[in-house]
PDB file of N, CA and C in Angstrom:
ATOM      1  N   UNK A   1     -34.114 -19.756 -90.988  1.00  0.00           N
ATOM      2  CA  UNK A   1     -34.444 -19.458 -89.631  1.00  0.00           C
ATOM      3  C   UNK A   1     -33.454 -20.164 -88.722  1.00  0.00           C
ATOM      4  N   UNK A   2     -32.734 -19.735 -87.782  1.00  0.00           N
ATOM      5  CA  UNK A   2     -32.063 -19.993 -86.942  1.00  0.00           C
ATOM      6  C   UNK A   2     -32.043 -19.488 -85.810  1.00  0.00           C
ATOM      7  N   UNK A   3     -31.181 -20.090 -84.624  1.00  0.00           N
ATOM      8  CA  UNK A   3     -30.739 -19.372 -83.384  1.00  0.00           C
ATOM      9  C   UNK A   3     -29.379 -19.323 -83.261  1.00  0.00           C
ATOM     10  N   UNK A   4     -28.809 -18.424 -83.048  1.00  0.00           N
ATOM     11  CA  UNK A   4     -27.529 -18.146 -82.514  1.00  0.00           C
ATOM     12  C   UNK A   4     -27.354 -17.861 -81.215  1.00  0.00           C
ATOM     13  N   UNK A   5     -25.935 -19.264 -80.430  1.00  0.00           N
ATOM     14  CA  UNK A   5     -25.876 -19.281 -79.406  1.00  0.00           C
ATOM     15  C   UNK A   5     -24.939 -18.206 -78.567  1.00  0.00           C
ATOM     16  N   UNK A   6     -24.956 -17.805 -77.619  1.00  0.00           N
ATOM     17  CA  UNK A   6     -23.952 -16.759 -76.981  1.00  0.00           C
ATOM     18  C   UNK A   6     -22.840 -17.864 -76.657  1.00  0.00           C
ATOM     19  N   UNK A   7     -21.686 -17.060 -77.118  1.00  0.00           N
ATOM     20  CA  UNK A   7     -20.131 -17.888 -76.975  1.00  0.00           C
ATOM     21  C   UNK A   7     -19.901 -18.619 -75.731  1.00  0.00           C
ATOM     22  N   UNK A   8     -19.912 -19.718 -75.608  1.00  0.00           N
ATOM     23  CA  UNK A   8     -19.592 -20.855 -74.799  1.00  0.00           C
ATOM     24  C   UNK A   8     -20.644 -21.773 -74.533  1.00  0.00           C
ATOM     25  N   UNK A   9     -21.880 -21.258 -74.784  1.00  0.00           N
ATOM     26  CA  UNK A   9     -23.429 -21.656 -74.681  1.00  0.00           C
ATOM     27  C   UNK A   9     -23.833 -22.872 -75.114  1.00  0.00           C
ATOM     28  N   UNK A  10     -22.743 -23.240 -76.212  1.00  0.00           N
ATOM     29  CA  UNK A  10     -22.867 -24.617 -77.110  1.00  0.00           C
ATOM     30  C   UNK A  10     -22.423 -25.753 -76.599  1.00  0.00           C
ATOM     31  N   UNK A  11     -22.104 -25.863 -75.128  1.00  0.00           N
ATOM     32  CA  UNK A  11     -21.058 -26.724 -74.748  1.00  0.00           C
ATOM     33  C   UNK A  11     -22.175 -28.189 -74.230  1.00  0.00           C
ATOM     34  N   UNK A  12     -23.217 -27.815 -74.246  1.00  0.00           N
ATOM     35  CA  UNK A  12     -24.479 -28.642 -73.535  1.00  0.00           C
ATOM     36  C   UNK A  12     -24.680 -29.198 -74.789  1.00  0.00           C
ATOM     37  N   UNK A  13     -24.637 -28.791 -75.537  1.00  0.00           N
ATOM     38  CA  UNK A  13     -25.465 -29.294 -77.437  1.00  0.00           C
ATOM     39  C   UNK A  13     -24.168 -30.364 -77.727  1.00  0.00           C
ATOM     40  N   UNK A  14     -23.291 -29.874 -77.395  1.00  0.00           N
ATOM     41  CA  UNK A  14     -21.944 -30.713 -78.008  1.00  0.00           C
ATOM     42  C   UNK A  14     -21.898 -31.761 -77.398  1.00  0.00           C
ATOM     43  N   UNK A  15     -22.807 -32.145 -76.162  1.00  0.00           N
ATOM     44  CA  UNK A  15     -22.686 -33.316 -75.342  1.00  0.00           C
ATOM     45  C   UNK A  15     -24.188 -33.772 -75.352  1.00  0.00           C
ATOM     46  N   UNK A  16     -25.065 -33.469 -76.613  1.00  0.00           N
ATOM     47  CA  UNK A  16     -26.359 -33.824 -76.573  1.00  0.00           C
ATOM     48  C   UNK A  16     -27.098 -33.696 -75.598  1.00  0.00           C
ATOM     49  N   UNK A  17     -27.095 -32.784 -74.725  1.00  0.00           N
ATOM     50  CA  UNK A  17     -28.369 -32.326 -74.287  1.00  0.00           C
ATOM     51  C   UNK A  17     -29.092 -31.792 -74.926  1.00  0.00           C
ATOM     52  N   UNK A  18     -30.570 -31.903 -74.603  1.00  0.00           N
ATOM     53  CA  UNK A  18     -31.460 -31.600 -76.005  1.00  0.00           C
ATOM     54  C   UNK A  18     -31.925 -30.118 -75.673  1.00  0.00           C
ATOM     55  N   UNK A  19     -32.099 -29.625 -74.707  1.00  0.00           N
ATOM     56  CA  UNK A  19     -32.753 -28.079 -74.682  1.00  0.00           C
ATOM     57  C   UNK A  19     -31.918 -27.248 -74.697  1.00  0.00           C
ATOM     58  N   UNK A  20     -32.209 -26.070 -75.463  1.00  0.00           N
ATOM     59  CA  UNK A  20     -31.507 -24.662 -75.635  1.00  0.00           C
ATOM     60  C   UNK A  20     -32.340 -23.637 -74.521  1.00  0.00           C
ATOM     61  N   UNK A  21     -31.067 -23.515 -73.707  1.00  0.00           N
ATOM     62  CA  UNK A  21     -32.698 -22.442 -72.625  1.00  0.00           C
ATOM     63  C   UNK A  21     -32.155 -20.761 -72.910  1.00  0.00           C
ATOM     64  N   UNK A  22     -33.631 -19.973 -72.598  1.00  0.00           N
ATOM     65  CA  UNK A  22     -33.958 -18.637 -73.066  1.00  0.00           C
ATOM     66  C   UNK A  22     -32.499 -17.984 -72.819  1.00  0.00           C
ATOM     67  N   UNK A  23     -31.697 -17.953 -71.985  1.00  0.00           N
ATOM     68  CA  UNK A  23     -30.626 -17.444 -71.457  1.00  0.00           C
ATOM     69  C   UNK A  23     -29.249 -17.474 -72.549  1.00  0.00           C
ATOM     70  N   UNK A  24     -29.407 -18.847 -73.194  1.00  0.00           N
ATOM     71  CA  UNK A  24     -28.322 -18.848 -74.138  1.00  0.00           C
ATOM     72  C   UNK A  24     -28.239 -18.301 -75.341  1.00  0.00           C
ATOM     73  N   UNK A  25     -28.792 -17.563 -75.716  1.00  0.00           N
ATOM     74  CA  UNK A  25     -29.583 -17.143 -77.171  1.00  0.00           C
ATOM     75  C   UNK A  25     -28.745 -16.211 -77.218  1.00  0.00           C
ATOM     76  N   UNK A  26     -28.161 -15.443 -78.072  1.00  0.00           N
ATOM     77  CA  UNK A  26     -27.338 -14.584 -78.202  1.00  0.00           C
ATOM     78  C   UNK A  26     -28.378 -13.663 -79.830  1.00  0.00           C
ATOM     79  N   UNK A  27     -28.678 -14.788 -80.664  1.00  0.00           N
ATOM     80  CA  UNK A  27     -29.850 -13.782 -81.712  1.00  0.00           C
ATOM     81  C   UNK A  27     -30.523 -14.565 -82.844  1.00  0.00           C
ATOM     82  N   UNK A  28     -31.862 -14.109 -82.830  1.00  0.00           N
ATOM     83  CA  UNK A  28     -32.402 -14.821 -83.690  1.00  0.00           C
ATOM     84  C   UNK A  28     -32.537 -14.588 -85.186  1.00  0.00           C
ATOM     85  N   UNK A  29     -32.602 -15.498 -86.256  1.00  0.00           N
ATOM     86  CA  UNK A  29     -32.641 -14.852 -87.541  1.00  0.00           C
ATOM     87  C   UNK A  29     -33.909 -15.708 -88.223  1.00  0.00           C
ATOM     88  N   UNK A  30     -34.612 -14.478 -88.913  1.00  0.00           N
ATOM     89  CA  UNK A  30     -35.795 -14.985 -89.553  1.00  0.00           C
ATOM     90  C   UNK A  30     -36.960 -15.119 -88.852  1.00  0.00           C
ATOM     91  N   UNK A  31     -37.772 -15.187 -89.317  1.00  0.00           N
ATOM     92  CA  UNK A  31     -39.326 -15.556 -88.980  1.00  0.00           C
ATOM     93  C   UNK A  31     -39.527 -16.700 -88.239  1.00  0.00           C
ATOM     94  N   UNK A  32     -39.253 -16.535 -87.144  1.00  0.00           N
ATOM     95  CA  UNK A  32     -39.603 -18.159 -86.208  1.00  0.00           C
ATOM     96  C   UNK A  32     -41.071 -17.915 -85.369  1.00  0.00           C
ATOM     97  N   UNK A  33     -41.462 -19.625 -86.149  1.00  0.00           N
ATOM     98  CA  UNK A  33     -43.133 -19.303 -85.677  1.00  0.00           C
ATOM     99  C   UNK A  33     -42.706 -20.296 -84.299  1.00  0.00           C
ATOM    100  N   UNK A  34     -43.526 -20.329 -83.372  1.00  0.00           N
ATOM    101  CA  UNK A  34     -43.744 -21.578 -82.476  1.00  0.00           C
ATOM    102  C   UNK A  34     -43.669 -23.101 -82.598  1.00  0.00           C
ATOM    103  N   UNK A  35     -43.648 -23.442 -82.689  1.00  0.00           N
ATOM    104  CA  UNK A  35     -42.885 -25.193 -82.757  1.00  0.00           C
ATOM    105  C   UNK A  35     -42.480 -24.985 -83.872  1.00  0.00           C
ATOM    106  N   UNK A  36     -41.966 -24.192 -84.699  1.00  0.00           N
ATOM    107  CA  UNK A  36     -41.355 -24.278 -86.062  1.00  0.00           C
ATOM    108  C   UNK A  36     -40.107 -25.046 -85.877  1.00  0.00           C
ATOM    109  N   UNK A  37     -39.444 -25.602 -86.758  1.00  0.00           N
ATOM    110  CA  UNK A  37     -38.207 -26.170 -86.738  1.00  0.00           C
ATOM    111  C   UNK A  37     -37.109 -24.939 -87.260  1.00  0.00           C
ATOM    112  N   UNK A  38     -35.700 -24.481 -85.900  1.00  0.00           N
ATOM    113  CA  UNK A  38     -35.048 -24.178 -86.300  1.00  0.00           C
ATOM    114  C   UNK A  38     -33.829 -24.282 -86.348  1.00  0.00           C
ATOM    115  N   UNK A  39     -32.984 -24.238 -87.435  1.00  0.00           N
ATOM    116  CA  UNK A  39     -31.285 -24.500 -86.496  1.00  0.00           C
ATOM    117  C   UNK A  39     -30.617 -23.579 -85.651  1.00  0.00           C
ATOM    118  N   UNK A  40     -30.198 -24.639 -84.682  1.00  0.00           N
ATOM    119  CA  UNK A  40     -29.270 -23.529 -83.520  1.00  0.00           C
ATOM    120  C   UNK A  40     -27.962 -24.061 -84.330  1.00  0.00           C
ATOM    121  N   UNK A  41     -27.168 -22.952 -84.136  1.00  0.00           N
ATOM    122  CA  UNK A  41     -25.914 -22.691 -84.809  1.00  0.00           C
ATOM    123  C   UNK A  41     -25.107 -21.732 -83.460  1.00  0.00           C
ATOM    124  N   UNK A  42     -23.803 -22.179 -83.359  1.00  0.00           N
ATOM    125  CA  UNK A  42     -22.824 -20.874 -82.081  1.00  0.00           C
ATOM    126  C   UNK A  42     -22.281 -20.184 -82.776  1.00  0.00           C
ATOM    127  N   UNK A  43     -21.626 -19.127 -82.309  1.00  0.00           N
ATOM    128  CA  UNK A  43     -21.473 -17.454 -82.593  1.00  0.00           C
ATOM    129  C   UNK A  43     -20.577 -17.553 -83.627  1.00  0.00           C
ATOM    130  N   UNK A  44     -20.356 -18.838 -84.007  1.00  0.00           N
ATOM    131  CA  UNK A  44     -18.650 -18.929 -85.290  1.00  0.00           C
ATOM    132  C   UNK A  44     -19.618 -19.206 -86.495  1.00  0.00           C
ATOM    133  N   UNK A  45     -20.484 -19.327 -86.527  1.00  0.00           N
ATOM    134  CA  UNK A  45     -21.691 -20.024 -86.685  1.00  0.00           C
ATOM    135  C   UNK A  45     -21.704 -21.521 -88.011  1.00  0.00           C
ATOM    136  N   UNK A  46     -21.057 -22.760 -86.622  1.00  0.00           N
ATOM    137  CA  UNK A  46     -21.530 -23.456 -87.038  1.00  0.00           C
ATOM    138  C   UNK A  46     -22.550 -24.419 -86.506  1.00  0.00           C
ATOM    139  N   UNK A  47     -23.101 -25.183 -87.462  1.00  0.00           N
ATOM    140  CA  UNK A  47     -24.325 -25.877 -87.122  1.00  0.00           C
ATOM    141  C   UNK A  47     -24.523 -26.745 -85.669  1.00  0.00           C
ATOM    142  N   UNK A  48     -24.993 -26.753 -85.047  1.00  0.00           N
ATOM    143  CA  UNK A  48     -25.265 -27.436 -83.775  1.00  0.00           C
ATOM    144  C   UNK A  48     -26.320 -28.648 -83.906  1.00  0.00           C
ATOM    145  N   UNK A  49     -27.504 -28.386 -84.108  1.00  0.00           N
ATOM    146  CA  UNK A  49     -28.347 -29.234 -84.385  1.00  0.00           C
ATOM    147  C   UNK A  49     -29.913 -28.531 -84.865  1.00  0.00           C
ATOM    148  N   UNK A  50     -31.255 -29.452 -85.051  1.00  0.00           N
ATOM    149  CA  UNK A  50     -32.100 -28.698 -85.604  1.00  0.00           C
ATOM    150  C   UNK A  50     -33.336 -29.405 -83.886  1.00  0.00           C
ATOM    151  N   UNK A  51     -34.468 -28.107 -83.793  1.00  0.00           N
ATOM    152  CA  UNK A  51     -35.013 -27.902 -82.814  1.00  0.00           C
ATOM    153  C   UNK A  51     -36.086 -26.992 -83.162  1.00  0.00           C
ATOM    154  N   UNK A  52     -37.171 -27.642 -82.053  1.00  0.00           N
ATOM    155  CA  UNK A  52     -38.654 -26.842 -81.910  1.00  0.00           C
ATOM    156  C   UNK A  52     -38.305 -26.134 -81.384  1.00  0.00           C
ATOM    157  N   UNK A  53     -38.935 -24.964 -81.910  1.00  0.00           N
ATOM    158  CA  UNK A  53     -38.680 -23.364 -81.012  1.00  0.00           C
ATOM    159  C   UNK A  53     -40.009 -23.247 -80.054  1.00  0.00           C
ATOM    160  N   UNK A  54     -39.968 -22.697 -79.206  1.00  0.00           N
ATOM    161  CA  UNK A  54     -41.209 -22.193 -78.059  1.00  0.00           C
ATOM    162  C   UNK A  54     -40.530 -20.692 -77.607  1.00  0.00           C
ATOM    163  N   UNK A  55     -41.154 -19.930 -78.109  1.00  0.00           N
ATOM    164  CA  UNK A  55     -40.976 -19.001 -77.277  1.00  0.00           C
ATOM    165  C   UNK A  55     -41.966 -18.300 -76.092  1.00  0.00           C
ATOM    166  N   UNK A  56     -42.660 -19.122 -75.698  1.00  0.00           N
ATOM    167  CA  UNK A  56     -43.001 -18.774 -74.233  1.00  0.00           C
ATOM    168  C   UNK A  56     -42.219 -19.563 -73.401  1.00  0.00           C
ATOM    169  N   UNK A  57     -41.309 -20.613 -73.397  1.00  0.00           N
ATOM    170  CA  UNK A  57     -41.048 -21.136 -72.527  1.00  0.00           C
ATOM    171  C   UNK A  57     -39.541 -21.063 -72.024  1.00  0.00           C
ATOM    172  N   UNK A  58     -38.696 -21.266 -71.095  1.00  0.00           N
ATOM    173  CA  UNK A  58     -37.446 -20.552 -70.712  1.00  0.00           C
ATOM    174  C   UNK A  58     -36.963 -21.945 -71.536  1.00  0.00           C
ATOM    175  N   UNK A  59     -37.360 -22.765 -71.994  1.00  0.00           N
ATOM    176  CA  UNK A  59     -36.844 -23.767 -72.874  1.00  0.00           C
ATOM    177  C   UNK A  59     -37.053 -23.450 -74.393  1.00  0.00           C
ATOM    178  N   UNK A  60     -35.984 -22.532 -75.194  1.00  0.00           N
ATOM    179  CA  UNK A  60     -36.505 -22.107 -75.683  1.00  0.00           C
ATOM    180  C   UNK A  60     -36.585 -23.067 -77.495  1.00  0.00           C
ATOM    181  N   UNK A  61     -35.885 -23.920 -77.305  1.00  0.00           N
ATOM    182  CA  UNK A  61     -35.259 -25.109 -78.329  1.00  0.00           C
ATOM    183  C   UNK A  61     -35.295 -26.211 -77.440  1.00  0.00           C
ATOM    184  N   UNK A  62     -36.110 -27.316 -78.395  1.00  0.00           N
ATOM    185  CA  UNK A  62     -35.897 -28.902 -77.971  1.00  0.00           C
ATOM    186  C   UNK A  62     -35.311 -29.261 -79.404  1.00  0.00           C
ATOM    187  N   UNK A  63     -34.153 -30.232 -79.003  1.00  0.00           N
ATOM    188  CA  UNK A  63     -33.450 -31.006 -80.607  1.00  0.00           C
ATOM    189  C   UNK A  63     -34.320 -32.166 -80.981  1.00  0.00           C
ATOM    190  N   UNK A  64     -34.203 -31.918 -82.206  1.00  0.00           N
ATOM    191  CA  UNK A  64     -34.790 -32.652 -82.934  1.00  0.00           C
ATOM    192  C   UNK A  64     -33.884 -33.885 -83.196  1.00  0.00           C
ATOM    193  N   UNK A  65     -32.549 -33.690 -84.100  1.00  0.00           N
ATOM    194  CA  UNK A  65     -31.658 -33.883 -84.502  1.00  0.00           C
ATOM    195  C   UNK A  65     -30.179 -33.485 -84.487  1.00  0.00           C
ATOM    196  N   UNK A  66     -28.919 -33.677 -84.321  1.00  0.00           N
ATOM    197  CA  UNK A  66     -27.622 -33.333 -84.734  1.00  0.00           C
ATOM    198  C   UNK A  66     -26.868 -33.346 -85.799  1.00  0.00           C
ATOM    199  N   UNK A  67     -27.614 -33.530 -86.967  1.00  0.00           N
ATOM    200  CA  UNK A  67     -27.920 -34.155 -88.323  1.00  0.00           C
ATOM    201  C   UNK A  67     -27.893 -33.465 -89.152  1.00  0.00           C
ATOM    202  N   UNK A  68     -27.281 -31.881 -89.502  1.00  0.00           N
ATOM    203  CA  UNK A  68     -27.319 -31.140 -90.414  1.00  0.00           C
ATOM    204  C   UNK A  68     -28.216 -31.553 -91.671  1.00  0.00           C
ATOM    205  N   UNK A  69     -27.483 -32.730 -92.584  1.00  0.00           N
ATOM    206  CA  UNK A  69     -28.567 -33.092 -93.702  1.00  0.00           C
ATOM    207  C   UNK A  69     -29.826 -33.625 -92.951  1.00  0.00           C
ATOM    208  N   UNK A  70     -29.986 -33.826 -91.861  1.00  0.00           N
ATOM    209  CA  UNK A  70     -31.427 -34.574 -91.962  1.00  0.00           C
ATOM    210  C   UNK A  70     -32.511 -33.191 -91.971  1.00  0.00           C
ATOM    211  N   UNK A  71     -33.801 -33.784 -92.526  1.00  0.00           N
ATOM    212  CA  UNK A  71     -34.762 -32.718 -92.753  1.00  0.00           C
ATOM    213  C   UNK A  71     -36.308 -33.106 -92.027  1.00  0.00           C
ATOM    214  N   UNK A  72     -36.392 -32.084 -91.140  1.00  0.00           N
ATOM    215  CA  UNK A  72     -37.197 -32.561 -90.240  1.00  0.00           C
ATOM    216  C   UNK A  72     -38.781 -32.715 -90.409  1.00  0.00           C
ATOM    217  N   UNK A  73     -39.246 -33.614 -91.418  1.00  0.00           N
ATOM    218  CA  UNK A  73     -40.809 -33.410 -92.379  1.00  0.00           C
ATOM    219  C   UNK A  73     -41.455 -34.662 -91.535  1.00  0.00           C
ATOM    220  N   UNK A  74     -42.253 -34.827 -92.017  1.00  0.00           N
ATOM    221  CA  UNK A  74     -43.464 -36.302 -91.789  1.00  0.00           C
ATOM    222  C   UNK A  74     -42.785 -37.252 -91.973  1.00  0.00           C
ATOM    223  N   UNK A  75     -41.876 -37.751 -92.929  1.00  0.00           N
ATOM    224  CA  UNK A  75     -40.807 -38.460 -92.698  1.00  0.00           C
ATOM    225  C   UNK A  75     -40.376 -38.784 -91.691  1.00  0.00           C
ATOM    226  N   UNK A  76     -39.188 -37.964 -91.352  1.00  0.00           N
ATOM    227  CA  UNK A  76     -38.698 -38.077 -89.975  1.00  0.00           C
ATOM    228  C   UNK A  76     -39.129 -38.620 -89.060  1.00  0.00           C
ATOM    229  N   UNK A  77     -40.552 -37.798 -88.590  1.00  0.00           N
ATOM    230  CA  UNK A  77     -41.423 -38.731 -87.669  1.00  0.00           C
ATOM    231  C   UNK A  77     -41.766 -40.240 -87.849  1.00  0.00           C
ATOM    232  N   UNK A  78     -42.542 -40.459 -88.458  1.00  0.00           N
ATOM    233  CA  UNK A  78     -42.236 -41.864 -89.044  1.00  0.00           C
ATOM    234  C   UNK A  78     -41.517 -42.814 -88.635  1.00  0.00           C
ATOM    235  N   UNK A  79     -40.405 -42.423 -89.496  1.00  0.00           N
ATOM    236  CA  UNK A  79     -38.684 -42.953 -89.192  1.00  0.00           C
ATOM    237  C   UNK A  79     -38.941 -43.242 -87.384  1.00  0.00           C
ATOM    238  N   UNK A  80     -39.122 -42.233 -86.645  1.00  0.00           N
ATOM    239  CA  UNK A  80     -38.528 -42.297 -85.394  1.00  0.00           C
ATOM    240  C   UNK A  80     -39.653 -42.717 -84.538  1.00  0.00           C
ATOM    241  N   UNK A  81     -40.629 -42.785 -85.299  1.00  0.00           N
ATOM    242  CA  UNK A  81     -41.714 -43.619 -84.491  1.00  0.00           C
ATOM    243  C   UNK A  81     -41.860 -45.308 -84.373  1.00  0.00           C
ATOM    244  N   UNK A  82     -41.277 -45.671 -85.740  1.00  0.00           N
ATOM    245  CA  UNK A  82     -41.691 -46.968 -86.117  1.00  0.00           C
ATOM    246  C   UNK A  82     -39.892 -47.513 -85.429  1.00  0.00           C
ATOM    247  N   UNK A  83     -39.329 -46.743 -85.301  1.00  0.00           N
ATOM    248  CA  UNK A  83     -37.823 -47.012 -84.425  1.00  0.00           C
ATOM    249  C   UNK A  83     -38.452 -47.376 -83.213  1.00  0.00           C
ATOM    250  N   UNK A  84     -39.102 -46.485 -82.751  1.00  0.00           N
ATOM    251  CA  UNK A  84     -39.268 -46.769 -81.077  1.00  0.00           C
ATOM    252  C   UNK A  84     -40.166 -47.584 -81.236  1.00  0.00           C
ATOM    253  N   UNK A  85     -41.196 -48.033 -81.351  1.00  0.00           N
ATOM    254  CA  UNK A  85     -41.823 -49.211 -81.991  1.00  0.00           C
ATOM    255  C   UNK A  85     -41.136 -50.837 -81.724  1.00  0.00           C
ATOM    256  N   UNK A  86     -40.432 -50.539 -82.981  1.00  0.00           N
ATOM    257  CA  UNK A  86     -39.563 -51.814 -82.846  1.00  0.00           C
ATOM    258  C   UNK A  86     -38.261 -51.902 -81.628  1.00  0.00           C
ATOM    259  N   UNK A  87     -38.295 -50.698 -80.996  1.00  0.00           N
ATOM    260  CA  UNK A  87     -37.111 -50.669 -79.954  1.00  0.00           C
ATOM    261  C   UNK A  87     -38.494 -51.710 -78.588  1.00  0.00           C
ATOM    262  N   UNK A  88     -39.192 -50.951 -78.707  1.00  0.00           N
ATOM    263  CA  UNK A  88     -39.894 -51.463 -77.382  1.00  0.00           C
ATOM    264  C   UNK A  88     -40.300 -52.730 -77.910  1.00  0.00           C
ATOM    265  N   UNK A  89     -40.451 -53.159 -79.029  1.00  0.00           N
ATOM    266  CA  UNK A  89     -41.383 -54.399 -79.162  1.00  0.00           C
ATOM    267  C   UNK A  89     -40.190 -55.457 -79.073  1.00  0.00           C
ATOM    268  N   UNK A  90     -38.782 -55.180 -79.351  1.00  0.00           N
ATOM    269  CA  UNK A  90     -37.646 -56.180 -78.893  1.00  0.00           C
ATOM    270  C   UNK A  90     -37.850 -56.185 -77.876  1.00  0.00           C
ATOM    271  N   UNK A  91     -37.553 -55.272 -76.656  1.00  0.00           N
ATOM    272  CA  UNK A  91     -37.388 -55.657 -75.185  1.00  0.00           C
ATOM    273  C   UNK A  91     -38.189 -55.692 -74.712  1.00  0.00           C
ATOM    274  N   UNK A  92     -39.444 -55.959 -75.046  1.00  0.00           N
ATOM    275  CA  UNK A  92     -41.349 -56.604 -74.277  1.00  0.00           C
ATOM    276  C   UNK A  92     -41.193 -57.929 -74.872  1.00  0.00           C
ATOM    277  N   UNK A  93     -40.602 -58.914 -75.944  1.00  0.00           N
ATOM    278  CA  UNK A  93     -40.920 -59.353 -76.469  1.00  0.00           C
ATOM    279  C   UNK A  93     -40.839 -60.895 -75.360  1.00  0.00           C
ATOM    280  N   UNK A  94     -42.093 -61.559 -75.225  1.00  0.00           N
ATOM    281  CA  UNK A  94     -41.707 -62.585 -73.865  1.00  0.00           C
ATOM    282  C   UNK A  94     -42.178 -61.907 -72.932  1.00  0.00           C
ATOM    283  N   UNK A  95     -42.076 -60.640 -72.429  1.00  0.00           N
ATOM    284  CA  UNK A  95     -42.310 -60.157 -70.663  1.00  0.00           C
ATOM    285  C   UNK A  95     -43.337 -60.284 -70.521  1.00  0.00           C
ATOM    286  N   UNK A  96     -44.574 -60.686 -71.279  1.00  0.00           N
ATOM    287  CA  UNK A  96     -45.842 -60.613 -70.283  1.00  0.00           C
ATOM    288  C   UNK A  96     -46.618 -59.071 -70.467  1.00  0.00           C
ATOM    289  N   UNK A  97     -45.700 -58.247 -70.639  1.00  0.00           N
ATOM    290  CA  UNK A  97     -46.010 -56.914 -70.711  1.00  0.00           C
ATOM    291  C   UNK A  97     -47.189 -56.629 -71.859  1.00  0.00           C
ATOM    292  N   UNK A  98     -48.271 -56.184 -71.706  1.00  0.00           N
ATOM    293  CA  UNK A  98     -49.233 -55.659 -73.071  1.00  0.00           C
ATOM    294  C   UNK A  98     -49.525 -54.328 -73.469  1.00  0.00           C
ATOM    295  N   UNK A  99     -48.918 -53.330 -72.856  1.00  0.00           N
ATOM    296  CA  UNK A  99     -48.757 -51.757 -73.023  1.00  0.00           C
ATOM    297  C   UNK A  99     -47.668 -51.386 -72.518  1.00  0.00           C
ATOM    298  N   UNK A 100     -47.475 -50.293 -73.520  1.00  0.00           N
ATOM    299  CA  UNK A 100     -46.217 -49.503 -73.638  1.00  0.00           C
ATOM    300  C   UNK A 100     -46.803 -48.126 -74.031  1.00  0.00           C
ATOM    301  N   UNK A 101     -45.464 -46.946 -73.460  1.00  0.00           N
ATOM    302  CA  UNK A 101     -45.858 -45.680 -73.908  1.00  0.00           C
ATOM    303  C   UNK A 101     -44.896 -45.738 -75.591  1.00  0.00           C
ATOM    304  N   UNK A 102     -45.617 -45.347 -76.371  1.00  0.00           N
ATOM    305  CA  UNK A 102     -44.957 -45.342 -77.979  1.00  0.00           C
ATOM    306  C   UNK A 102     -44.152 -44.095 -78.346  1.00  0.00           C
ATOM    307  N   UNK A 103     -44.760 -42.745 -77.462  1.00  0.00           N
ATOM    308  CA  UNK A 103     -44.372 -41.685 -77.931  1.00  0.00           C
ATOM    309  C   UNK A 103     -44.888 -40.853 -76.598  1.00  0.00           C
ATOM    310  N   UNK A 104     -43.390 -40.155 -75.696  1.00  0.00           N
ATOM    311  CA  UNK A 104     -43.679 -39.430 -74.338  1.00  0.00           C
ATOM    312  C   UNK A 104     -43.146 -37.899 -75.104  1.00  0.00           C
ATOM    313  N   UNK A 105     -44.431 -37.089 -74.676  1.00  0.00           N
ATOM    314  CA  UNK A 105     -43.959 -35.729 -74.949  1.00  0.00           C
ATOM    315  C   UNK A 105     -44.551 -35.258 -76.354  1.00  0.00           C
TER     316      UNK A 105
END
């Protein structure tokens, strides 16, 4: 399952911005369910990065990753939870501070 971007469309992904919007899509391949994970790939078609699909929304890809091998399972999450975790619990550490958001979005 993938998205293919319309030629020049990739230039936002190449500088990590994370959304693919409805406009850039040039064609889809495969069975894409709703938050499914898919790769966007540009019209030469190489890999861009991997992303939740929505298709009700003019956002039609959020990235997950830029990570070709990485594989986006329960894992992953994990991984990137217990990251932000320890990201916030370094820079609270001393402030006085007793809540934090762990996970926005």
């Amino acid at each position: 399952m993938r998205i293919i971007l319309k030629r020049g469309r990739e230039k936002s992904l190449l500088r990590h911005h994370p959304w693919v919007f409805s406009g850039a899509v040039h064609a889809m391949e495969g069975n894409i369910e709703p938050g499914g994970t898919v790769a966007i790939h540009d019209r030469d078609g190489e890999f861009l990065a991997w992303a939740a699909y929505s298709p009700a929304s003019q956002i039609r890809a959020r990235v997950w990753s830029w990570v070709a091998s990485e594989i986006i399972d329960e894992a992953f999450f994990r991984r990137r939870i217990i990251a932000a975790r320890r990201l916030r619990e370094t820079w609270l550490a001393n402030s006085g501070v007793t809540a934090y958001r762990l996970v926005h979005a």
